[in-house]
Protein backbone atom coordinates (compact mmCIF):
# COMPACT_ATOMS: atom_id res chain seq x y z
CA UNK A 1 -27.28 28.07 26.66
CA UNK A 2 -26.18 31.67 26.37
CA UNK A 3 -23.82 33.93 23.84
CA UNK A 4 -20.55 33.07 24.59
CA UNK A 5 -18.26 36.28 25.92
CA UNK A 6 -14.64 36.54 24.05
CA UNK A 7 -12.00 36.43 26.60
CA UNK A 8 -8.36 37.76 25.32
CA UNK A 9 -6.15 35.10 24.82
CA UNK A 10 -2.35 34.34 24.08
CA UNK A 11 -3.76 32.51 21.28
CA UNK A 12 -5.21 35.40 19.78
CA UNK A 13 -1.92 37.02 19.91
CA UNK A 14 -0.11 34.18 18.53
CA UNK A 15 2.42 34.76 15.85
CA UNK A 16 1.06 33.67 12.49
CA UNK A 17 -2.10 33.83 13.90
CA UNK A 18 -4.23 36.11 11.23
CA UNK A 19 -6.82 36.81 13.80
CA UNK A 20 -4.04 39.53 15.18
CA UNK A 21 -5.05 41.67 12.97
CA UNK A 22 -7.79 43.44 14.57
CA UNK A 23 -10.10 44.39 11.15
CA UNK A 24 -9.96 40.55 10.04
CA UNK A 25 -10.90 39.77 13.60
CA UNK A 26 -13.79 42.03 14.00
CA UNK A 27 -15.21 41.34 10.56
CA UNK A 28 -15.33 36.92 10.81
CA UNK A 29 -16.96 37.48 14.20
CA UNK A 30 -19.27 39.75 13.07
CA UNK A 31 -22.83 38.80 11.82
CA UNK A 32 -22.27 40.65 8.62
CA UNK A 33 -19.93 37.61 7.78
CA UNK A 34 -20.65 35.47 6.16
CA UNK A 35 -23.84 36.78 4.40
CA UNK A 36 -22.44 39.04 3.02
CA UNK A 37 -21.00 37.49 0.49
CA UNK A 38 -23.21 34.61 0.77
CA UNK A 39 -26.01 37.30 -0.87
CA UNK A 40 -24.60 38.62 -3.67
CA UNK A 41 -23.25 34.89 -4.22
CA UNK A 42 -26.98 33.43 -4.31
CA UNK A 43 -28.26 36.35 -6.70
CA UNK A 44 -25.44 35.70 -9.22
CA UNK A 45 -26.88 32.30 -8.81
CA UNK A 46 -30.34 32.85 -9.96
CA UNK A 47 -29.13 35.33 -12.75
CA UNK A 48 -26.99 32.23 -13.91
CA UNK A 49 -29.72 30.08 -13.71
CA UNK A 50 -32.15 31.96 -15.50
CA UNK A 51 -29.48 32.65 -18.56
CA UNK A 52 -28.99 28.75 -18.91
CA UNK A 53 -32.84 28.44 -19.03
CA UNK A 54 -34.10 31.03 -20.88
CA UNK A 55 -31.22 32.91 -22.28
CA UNK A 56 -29.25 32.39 -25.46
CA UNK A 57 -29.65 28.28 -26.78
CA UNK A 58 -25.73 28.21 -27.79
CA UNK A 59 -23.46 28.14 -25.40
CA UNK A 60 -21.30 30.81 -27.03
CA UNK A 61 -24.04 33.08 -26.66
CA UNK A 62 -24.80 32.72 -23.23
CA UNK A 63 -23.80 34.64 -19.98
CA UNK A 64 -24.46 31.60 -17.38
CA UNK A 65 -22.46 29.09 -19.30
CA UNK A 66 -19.55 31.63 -19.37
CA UNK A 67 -19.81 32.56 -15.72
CA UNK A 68 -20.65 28.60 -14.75
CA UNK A 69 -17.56 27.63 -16.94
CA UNK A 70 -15.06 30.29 -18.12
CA UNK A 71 -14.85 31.76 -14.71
CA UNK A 72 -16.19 29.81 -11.65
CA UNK A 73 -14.92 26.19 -12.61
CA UNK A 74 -11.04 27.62 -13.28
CA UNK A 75 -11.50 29.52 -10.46
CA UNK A 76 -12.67 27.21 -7.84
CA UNK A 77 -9.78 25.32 -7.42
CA UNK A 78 -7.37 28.37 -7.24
CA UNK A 79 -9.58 29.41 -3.98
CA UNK A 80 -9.25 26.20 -2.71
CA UNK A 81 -5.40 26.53 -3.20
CA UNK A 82 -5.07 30.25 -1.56
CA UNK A 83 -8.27 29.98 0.83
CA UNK A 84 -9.13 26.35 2.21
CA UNK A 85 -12.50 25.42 1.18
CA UNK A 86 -13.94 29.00 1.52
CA UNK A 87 -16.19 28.80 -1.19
CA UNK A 88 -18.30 26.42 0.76
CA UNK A 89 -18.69 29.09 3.52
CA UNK A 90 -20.12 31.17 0.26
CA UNK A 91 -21.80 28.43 -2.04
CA UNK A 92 -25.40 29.26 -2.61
CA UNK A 93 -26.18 25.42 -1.77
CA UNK A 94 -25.11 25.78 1.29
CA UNK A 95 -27.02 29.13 1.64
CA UNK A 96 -30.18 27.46 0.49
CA UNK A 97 -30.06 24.61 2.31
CA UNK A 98 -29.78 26.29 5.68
CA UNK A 99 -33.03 28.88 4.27
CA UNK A 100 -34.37 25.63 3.96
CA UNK A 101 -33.77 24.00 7.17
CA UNK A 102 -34.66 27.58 8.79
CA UNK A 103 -38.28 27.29 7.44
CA UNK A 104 -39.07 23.21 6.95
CA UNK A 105 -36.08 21.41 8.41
CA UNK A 106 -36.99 18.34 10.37
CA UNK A 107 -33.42 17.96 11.17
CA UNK A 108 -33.41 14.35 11.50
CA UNK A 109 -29.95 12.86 12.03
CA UNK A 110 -28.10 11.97 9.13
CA UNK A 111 -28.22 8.03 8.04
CA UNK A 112 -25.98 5.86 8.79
CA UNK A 113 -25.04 4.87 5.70
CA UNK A 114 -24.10 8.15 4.45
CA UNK A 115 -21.75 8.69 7.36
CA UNK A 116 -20.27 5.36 6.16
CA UNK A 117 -19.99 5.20 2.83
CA UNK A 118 -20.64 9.22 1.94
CA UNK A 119 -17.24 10.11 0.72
CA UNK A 120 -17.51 6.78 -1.89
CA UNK A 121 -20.94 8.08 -2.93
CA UNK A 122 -18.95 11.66 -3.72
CA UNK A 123 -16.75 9.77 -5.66
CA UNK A 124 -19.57 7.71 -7.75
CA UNK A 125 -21.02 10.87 -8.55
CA UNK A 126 -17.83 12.86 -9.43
CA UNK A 127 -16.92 10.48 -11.67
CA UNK A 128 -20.59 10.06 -12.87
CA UNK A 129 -21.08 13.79 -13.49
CA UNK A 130 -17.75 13.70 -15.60
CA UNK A 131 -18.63 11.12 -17.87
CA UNK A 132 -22.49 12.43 -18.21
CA UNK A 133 -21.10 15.89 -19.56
CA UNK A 134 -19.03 14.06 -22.34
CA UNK A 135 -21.74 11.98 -23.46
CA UNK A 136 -24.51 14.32 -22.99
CA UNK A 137 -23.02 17.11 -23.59
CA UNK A 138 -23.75 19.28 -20.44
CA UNK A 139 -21.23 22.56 -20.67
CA UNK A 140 -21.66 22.70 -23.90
CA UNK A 141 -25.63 22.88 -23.42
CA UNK A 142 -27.19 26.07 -21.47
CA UNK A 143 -29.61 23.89 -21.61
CA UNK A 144 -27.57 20.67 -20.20
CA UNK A 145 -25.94 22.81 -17.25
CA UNK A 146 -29.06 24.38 -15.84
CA UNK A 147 -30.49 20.69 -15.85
CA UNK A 148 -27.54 19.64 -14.09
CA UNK A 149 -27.45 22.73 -11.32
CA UNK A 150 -31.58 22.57 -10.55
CA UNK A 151 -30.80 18.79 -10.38
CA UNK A 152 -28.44 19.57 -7.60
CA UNK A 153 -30.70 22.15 -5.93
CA UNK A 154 -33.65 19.36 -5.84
CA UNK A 155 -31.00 17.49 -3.75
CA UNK A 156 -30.15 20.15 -1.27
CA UNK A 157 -33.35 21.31 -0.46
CA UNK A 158 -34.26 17.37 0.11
CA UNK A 159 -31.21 16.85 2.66
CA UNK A 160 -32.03 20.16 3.99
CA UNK A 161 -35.85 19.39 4.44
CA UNK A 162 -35.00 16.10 6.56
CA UNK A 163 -31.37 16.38 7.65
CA UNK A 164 -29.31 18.39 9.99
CA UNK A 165 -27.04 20.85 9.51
CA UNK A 166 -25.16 20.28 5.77
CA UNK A 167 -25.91 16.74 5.51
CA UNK A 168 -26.01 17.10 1.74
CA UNK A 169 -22.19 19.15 1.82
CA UNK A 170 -20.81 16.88 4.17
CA UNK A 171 -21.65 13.28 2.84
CA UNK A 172 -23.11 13.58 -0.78
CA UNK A 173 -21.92 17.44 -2.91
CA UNK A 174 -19.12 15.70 -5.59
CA UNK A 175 -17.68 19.20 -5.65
CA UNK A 176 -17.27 19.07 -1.64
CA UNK A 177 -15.03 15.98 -2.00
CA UNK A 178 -12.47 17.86 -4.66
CA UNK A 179 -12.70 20.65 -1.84
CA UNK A 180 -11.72 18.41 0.98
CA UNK A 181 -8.48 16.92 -1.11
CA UNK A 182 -7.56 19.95 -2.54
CA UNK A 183 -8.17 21.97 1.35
CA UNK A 184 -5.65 20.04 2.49
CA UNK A 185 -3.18 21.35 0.20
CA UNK A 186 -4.23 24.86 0.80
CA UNK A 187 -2.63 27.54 2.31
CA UNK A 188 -5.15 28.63 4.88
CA UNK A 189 -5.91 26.92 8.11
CA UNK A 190 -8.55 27.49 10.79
CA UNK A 191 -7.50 25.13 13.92
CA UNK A 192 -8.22 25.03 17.53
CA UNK A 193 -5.89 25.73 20.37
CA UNK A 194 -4.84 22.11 21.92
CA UNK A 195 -4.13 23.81 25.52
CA UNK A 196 -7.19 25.81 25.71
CA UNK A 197 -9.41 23.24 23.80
CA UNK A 198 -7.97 20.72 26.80
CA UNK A 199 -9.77 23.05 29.55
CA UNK A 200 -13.07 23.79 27.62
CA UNK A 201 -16.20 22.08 28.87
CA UNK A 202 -18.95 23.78 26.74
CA UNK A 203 -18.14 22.43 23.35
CA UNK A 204 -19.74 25.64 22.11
CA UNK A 205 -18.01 25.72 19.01
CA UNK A 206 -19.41 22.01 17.79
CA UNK A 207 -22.72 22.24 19.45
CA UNK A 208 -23.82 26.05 18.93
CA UNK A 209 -25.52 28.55 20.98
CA UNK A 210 -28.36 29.97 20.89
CA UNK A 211 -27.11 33.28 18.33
CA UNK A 212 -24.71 31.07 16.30
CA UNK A 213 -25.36 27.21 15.17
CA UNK A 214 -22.26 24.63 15.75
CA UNK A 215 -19.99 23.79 12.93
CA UNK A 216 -22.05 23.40 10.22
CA UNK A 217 -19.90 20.01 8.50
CA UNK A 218 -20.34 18.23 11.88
CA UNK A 219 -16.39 19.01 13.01
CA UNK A 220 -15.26 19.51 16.26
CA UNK A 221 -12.65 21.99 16.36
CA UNK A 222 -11.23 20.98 19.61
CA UNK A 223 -9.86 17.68 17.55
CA UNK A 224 -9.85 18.86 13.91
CA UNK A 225 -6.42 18.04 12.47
CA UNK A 226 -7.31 18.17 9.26
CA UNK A 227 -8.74 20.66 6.56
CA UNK A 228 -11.03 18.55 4.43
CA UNK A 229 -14.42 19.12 6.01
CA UNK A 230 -13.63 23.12 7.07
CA UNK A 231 -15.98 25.31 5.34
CA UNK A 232 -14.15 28.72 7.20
CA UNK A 233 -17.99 29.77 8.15
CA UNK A 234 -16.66 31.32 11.81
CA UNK A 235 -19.50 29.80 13.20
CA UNK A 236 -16.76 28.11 15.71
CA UNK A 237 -14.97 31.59 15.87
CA UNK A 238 -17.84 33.08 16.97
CA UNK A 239 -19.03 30.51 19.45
CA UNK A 240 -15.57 29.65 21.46
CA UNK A 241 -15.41 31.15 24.78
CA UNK A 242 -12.02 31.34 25.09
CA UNK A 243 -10.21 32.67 22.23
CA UNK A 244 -8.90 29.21 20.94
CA UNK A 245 -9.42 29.60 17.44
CA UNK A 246 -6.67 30.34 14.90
CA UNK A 247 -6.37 31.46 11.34
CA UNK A 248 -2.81 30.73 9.99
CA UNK A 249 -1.10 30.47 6.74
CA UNK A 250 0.63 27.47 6.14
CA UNK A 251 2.79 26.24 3.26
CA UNK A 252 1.06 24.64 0.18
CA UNK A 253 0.55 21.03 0.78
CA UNK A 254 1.99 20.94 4.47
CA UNK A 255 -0.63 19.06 5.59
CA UNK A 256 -0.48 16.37 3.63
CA UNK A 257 3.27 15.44 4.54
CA UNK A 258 1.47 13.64 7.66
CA UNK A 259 -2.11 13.07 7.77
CA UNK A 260 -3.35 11.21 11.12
CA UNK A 261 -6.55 9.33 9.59
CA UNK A 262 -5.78 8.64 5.53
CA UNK A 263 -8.47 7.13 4.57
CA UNK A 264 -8.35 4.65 1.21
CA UNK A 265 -11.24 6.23 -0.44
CA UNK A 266 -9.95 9.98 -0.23
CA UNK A 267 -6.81 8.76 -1.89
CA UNK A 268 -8.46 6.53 -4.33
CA UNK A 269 -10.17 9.99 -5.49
CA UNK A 270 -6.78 11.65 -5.52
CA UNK A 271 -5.90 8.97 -8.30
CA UNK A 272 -9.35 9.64 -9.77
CA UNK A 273 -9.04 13.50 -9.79
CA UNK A 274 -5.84 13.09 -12.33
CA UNK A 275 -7.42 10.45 -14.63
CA UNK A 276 -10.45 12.80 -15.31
CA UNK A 277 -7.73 15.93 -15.71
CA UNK A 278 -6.42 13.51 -18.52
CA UNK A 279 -9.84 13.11 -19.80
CA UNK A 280 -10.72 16.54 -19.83
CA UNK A 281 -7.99 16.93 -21.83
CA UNK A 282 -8.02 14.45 -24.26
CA UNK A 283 -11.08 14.90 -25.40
CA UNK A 284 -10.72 18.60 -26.04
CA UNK A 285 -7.57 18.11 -27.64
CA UNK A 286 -7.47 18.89 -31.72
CA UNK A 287 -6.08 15.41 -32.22
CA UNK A 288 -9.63 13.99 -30.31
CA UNK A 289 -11.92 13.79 -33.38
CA UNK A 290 -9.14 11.34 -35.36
CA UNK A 291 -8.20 9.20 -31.98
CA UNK A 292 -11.95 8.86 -31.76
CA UNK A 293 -12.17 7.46 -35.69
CA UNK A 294 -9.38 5.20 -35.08
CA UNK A 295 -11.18 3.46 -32.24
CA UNK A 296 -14.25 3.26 -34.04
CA UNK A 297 -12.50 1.16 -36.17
CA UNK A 298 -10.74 -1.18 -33.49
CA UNK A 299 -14.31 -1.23 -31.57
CA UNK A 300 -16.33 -1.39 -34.43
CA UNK A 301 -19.23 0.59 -33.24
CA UNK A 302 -19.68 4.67 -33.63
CA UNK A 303 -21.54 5.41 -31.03
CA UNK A 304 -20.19 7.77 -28.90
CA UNK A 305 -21.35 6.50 -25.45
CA UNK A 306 -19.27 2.99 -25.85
CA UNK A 307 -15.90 4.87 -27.34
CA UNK A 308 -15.99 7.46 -25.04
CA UNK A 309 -16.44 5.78 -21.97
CA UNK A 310 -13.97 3.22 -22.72
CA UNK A 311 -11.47 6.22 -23.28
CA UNK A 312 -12.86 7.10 -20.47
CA UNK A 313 -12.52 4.17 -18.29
CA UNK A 314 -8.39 4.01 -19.40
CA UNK A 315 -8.04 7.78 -18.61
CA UNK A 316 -9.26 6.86 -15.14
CA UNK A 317 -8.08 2.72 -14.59
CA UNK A 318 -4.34 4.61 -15.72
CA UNK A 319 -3.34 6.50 -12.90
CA UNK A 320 -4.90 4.33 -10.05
CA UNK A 321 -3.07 1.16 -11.77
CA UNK A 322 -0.23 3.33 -11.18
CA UNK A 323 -0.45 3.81 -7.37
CA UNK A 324 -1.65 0.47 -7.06
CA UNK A 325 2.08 -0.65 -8.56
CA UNK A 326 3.88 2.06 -6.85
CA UNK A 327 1.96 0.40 -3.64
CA UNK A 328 2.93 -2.77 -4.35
CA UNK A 329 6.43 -2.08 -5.00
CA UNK A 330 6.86 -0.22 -1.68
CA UNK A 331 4.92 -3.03 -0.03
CA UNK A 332 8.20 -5.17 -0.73
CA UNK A 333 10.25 -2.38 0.76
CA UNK A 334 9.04 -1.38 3.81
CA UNK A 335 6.74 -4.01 5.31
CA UNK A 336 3.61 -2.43 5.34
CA UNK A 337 0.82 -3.63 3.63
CA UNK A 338 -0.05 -2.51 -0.10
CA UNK A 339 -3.47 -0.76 1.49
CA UNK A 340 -1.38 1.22 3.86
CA UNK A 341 0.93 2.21 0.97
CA UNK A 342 -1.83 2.93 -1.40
CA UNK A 343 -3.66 5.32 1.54
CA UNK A 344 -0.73 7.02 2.73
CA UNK A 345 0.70 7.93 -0.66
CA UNK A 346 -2.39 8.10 -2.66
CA UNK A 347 -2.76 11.53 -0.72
CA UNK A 348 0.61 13.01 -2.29
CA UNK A 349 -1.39 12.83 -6.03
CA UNK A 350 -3.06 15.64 -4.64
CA UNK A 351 -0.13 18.10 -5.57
CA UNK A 352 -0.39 17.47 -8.65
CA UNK A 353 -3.85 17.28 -9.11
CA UNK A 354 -4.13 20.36 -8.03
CA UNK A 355 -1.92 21.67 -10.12
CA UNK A 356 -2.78 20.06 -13.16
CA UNK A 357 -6.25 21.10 -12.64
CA UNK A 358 -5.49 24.72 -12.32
CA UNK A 359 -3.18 24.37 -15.41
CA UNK A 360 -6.18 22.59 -18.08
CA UNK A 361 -8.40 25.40 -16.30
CA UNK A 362 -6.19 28.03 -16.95
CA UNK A 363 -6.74 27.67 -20.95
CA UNK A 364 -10.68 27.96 -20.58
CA UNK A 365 -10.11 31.23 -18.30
CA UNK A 366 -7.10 32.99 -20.28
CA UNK A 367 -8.04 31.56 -23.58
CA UNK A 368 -11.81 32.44 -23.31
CA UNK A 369 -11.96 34.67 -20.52
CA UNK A 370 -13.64 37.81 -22.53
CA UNK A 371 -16.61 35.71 -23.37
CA UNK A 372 -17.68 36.70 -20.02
CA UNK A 373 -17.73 40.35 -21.14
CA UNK A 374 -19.13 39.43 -25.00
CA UNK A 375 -21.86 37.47 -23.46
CA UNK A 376 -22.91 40.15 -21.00
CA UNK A 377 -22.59 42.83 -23.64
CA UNK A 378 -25.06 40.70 -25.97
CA UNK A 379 -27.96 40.92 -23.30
CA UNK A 380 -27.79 44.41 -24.33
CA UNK A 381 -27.16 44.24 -28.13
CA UNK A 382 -23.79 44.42 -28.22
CA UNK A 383 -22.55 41.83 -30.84
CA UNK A 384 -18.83 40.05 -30.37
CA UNK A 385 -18.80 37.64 -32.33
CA UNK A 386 -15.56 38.50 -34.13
CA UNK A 387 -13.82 39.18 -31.30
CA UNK A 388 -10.81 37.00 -29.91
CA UNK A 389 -11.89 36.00 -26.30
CA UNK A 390 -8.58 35.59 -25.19
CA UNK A 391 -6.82 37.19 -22.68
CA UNK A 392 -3.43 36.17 -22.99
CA UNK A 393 -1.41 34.18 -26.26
CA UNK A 394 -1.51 29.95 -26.20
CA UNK A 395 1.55 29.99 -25.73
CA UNK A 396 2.12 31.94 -22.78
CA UNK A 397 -0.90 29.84 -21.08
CA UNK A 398 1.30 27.24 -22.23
CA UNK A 399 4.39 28.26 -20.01
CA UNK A 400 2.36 28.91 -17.22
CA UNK A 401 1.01 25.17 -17.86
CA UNK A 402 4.17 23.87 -17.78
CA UNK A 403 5.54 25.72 -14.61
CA UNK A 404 2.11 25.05 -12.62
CA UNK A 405 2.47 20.86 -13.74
CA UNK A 406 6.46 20.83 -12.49
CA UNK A 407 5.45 22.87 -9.45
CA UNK A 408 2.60 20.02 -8.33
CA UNK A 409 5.32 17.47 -9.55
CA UNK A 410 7.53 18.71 -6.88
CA UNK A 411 5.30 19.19 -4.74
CA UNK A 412 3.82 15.64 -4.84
CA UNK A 413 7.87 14.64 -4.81
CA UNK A 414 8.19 16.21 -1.33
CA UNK A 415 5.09 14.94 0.21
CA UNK A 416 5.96 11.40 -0.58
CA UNK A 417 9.32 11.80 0.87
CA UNK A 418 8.12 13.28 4.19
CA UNK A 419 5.34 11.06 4.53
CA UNK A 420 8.28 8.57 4.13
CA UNK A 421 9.99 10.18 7.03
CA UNK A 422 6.88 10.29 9.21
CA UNK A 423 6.65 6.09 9.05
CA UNK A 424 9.87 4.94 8.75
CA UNK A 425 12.70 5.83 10.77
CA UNK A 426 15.23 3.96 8.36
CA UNK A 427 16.88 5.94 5.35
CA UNK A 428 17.31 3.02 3.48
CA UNK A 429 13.75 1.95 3.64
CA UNK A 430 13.01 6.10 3.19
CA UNK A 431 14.84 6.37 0.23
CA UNK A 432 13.77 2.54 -0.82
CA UNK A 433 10.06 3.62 -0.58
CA UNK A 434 10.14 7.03 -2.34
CA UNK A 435 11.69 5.52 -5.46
CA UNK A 436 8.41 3.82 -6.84
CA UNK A 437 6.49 6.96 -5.64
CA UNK A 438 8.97 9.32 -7.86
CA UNK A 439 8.46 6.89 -10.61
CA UNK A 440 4.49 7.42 -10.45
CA UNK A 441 4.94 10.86 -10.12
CA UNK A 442 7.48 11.24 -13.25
CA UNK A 443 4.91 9.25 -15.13
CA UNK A 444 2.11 11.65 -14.25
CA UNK A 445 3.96 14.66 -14.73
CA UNK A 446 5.03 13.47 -17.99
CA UNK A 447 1.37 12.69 -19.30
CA UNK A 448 0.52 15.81 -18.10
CA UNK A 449 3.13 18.00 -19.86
CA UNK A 450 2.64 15.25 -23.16
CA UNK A 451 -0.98 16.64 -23.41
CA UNK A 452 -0.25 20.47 -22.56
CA UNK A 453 1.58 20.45 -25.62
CA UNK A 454 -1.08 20.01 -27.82
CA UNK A 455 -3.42 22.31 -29.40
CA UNK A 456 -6.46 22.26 -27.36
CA UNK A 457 -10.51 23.14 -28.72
CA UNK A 458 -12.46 26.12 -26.94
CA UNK A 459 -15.57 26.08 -25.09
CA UNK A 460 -16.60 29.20 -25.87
């Protein structure tokens, strides 16, 4: 197998392309890209690490739980919304793992099972992770979120020891399935060339050569339609041959108005993602310690494990009850079966999601955002406590909540109605299966705007 040689290509040229642009070009093929911001990614790693271990106890005080939670978390999924699921080309995981593989890797295919049922194991654990933080307190620990990061270190360098490639991104990383629903929302797009893809015979850009390894999240470009499992790494863009590969901007959400392969559990985790945005928010909501008295009383028990996860279990149970009607109604409508309904549309949550997770994120990063400094300056003496961390007032963070939650409502809105279009050719049966869809939506929205009204508790 040798180095594959670039040949110049229409594609290349293509309008919308990015790749025209000869610096962009030059610097994803390059093999400065992308380690170099893989590098400084994996140091800030370790510096966050050791803060949460052996820096400040209180979480206040400390520089890794204000760089693990006042600025990476909120800013994660605003990448995902302007850059596809770039941070995964970047994550120090991934970097580990493939120092890992480099060194020990056995590279043993990955299991079965985990090809089968990985994406419902990412949703077990994203859903486990969020209710272990609540009870045991994990960003509010340094303590609790170093436990939690070396605990998913231990994992990677495990897959990477005995499985190929990103085994452990791929099937089993919780935050690589809010990536892959949120990626396809995104406004970034790396794709394959259909007529040039149709003439290739090396499948360089899957399998690898012997400078650059094949896609890294087990895609093959030449029939990748969709953006969930596309970490942007170039390692196809770099191995093509023939100048297939394209980097385009795209309108937010335009994949999802018609996605080839739904799948039930991807959109069972869109209805997920918005029950634990209502959790989040509940429970830092002023109003949170008195909600939680008053079910003391109806439960009759004060611990904290059994009343929060039955909150916990309604913030979740709510909006999947709610597709599941909105399925059900349409079912009647438009003669496909409530599973089809419940896949299809399930993906147009993710609009919203999005958005509403960008929106209860936006509080922690405006609200608390010159912790980050304070908790820096403190490694050196510098005392802030007194000091308002806030960037901006509540209640412009509160406009921009409420303009980010009607933009995913609209955007949710649309998808629903051109998924409609994609199915049915009938306007009647269109317009007949939007309506429950809108209905869902509204209800969301609503909730969503209900909660972003309250006053909400600080992290920091």
């Amino acid at each position: 197998m040798t180095t594959p040689i670039l040949k110049t290509s229409p594609a290349c040229a293509a309008e919308g392309n990015l790749l025209k642009y000869k610096w962009l070009d030059q610097f994803l093929r390059s093999r400065w890209y992308p380690g170099v911001i893989q590098w400084p990614t994996l140091f800030l790693f370790i510096i966050i690490i050791y803060q949460l271990f052996f820096g400040p106890a209180k979480a206040h005080d400390n520089l890794g739980t204000a760089l693990t939670w006042v600025f990476w978390w909120p800013v994660i999924p605003i990448i995902f919304l302007f850059l596809g699921r770039f941070w995964c080309a970047i994550c120090p995981f991934a970097t580990l793992n493939d120092l890992v593989q480099k060194f020990v890797g056995n590279n043993k295919p990955v299991p079965k099972f985990l090809k089968k049922y990985g994406i419902w194991i990412i949703d077990a654990s994203f859903i486990f992770i969020t209710w272990s933080d609540h009870v045991w307190g994990i960003v509010g620990s340094p303590l609790g979120s170093g436990v939690l990061l070396m605990i998913l270190t231990t994992a990677v360098v495990t897959s990477g020891a005995f499985f190929e490639r990103r085994t452990f991104c791929r099937h089993i990383c919780f935050l690589g399935g809010l990536a892959g629903n949120y990626a396809q929302a995104g406004m970034l797009s790396l794709h394959g060339t259909p007529d040039i893809c149709a003439k290739c015979d090396t499948a360089a850009c899957y399998k690898g050569t012997e400078t650059v390894p094949g896609c890294p999240i087990f895609e093959f470009p030449r029939t990748m339609t969709s953006s969930a499992n596309c970490v942007l790494c170039g390692d196809c863009l770099k191995n093509c041959p023939n100048g297939s590969i394209q980097l385009t901007l795209r309108p937010p959400t335009k994949e999802l108005w018609f996605v080839r392969k739904p799948r039930v559990e991807a959109a069972f985790l869109a209805a997920v993602i918005m029950g634990i945005v209502f959790v989040q928010n509940v429970t830092m909501l002023e109003v949170w310690a008195g909600a939680l008295t008053w079910l003391e009383s109806v439960t009759g028990t004060t611990s904290y494990y059994v009343n929060f996860t039955i909150t916990f279990i309604i913030a979740i149970t709510l909006p999947v009850s709610l597709l599941s009607w909105a399925s059900l109604e349409a079912a009647k409508r438009n003669q496909s079966t409530f599973v089809e309904n419940f896949t299809r549309f399930g993906y147009a949550i993710i609009a919203l999601d999005l958005a509403a997770h960008i929106a209860h994120n936006l509080f922690h990063m405006l609200a608390e955002g010159k912790a980050i400094l304070y908790t820096a300056l403190e490694i050196f003496g510098v005392n802030s406590h007194n000091a308002s961390p806030a960037l901006v007032s509540t209640s412009t963070i509160q406009v921009l909540q409420f303009g980010l939650v009607g933009l995913g409502f609209l955007g949710s809105l649309y998808i629903v109605y051109r998924i409609s279009k994609t199915y049915y050719t009938d306007d009647a049966v269109v317009w007949a299966t939007f309506k429950p869809y809108a209905v869902l939506m509204g209800c969301l929205g609503i909730l969503n705007i209900i909660l972003f009204t309250l006053p909400m508790a600080m992290r920091m």
